[in-house]
C-alpha atoms as a PDB file:
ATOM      1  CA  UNK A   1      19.378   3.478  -4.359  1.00  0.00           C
ATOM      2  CA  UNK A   2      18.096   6.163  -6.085  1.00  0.00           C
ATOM      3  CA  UNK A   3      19.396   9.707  -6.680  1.00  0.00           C
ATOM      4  CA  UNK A   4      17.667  12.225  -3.850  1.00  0.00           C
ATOM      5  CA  UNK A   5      18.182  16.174  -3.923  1.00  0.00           C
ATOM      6  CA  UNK A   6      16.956  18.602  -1.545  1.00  0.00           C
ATOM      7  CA  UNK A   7      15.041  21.100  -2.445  1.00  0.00           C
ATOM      8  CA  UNK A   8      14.660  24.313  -0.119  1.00  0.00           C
ATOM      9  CA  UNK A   9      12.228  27.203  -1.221  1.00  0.00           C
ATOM     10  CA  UNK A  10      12.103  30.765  -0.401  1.00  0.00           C
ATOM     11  CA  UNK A  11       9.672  30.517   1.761  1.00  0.00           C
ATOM     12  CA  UNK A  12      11.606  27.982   3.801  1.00  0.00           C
ATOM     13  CA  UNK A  13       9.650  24.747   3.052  1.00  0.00           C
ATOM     14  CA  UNK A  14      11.532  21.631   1.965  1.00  0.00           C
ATOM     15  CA  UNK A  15      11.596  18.635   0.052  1.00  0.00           C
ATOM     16  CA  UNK A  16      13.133  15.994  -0.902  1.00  0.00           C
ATOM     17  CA  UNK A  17      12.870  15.257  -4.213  1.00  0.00           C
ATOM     18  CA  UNK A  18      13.825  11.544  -5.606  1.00  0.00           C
ATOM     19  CA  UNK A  19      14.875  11.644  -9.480  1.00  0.00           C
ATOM     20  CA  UNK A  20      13.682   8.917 -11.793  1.00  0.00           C
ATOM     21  CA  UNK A  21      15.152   7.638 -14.999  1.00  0.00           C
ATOM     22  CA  UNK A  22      12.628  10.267 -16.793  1.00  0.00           C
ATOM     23  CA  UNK A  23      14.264  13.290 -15.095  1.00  0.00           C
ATOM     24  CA  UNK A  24      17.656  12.174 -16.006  1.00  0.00           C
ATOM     25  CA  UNK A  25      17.029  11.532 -19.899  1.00  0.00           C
ATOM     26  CA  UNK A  26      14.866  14.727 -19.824  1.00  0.00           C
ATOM     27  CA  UNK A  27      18.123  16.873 -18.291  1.00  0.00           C
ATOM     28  CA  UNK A  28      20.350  15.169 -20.268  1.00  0.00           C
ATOM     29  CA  UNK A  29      17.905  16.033 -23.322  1.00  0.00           C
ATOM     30  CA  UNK A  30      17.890  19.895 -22.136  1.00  0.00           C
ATOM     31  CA  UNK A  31      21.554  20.629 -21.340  1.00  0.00           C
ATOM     32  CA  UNK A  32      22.928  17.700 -24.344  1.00  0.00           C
ATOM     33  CA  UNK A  33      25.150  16.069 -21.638  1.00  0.00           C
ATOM     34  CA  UNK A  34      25.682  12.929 -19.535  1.00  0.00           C
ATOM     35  CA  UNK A  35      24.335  12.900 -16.311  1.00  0.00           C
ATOM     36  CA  UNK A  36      27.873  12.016 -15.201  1.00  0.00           C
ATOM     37  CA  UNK A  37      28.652  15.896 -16.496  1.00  0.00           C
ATOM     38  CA  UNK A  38      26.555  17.294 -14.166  1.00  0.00           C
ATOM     39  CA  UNK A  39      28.550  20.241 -12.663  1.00  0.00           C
ATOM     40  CA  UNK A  40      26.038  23.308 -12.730  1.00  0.00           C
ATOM     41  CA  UNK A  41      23.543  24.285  -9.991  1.00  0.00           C
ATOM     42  CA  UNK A  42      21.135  25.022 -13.136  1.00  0.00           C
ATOM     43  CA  UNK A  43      21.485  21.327 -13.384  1.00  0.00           C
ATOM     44  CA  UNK A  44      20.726  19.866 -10.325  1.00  0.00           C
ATOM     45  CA  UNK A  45      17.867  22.649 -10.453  1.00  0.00           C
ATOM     46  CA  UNK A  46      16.390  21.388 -13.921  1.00  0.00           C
ATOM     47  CA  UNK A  47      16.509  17.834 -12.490  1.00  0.00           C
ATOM     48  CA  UNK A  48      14.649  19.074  -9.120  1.00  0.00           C
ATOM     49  CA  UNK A  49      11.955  21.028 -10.892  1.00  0.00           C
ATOM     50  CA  UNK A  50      11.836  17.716 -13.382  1.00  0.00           C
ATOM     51  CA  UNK A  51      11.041  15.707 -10.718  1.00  0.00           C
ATOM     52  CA  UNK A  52       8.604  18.831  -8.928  1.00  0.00           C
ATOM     53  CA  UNK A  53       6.853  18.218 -12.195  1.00  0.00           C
ATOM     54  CA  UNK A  54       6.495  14.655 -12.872  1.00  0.00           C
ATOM     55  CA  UNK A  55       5.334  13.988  -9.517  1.00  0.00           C
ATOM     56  CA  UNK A  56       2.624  17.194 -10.043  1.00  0.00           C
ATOM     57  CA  UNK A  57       3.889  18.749  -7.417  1.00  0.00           C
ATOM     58  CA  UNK A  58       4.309  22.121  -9.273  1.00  0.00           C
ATOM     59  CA  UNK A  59       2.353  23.128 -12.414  1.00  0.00           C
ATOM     60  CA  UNK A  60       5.208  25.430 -13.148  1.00  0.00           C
ATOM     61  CA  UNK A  61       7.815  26.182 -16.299  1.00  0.00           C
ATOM     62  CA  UNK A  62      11.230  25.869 -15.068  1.00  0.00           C
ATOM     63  CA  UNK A  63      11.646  29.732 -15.138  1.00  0.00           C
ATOM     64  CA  UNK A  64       8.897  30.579 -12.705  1.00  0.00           C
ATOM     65  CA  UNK A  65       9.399  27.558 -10.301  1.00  0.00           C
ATOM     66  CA  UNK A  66      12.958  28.692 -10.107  1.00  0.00           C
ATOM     67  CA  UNK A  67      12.239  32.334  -8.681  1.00  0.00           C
ATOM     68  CA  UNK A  68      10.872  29.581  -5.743  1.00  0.00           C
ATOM     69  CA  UNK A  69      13.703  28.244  -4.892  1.00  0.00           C
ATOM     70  CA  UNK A  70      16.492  28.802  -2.320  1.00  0.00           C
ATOM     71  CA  UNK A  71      18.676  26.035  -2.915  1.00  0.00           C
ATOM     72  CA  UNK A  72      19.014  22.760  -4.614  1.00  0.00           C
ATOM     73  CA  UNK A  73      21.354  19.638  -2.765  1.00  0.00           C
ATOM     74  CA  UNK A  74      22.570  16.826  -3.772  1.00  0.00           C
ATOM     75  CA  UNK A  75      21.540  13.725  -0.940  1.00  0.00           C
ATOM     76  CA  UNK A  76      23.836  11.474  -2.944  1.00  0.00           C
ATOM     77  CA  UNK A  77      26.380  11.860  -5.501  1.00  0.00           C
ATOM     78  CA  UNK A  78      24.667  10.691  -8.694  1.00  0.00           C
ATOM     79  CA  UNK A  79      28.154   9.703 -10.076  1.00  0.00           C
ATOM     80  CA  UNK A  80      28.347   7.049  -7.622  1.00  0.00           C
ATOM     81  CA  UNK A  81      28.548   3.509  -8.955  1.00  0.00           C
ATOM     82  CA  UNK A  82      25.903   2.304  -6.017  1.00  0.00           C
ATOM     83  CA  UNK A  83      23.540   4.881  -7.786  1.00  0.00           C
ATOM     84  CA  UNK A  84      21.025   2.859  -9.374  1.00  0.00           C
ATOM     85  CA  UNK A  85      17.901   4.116 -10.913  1.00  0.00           C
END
């Protein structure tokens, strides 16, 4: 399984977003943690736009696709052990 968020804009489109091995490393890069420290909503955000960005779907920095963005949720708890990437 892999790890999904929800991402809901301001304009009240959403999407789920799934996170690959490349978001993770490239959060954990950013923030200098372990994913299993994860505890901020600037987190899960980084990982959503991460993902918005791999996949192309936003062109974005992080700072401008986050005046987008309504809310960020987790689908599934990437601390899980069942979480496999």
């Amino acid at each position: 399984m892999r790890m999904l968020l929800n991402a809901t804009f301001n304009d009240g489109n959403k999407r789920e977003l799934q996170i690959s091995a490349a978001d993770i490393v490239a959060t954990e890069d950013h923030f200098e943690i372990s994913v299993d420290n994860l505890e901020r909503f600037s987190h899960l955000c980084f990982l959503a736009w991460c993902s918005d960005s791999r996949t192309k779907q936003t062109g974005k920095d992080f700072k401008d696709w986050l005046l987008d963005i309504d809310t960020v949720e987790a689908v599934n708890d990437p601390k899980e052990p069942t979480t496999k990437l």
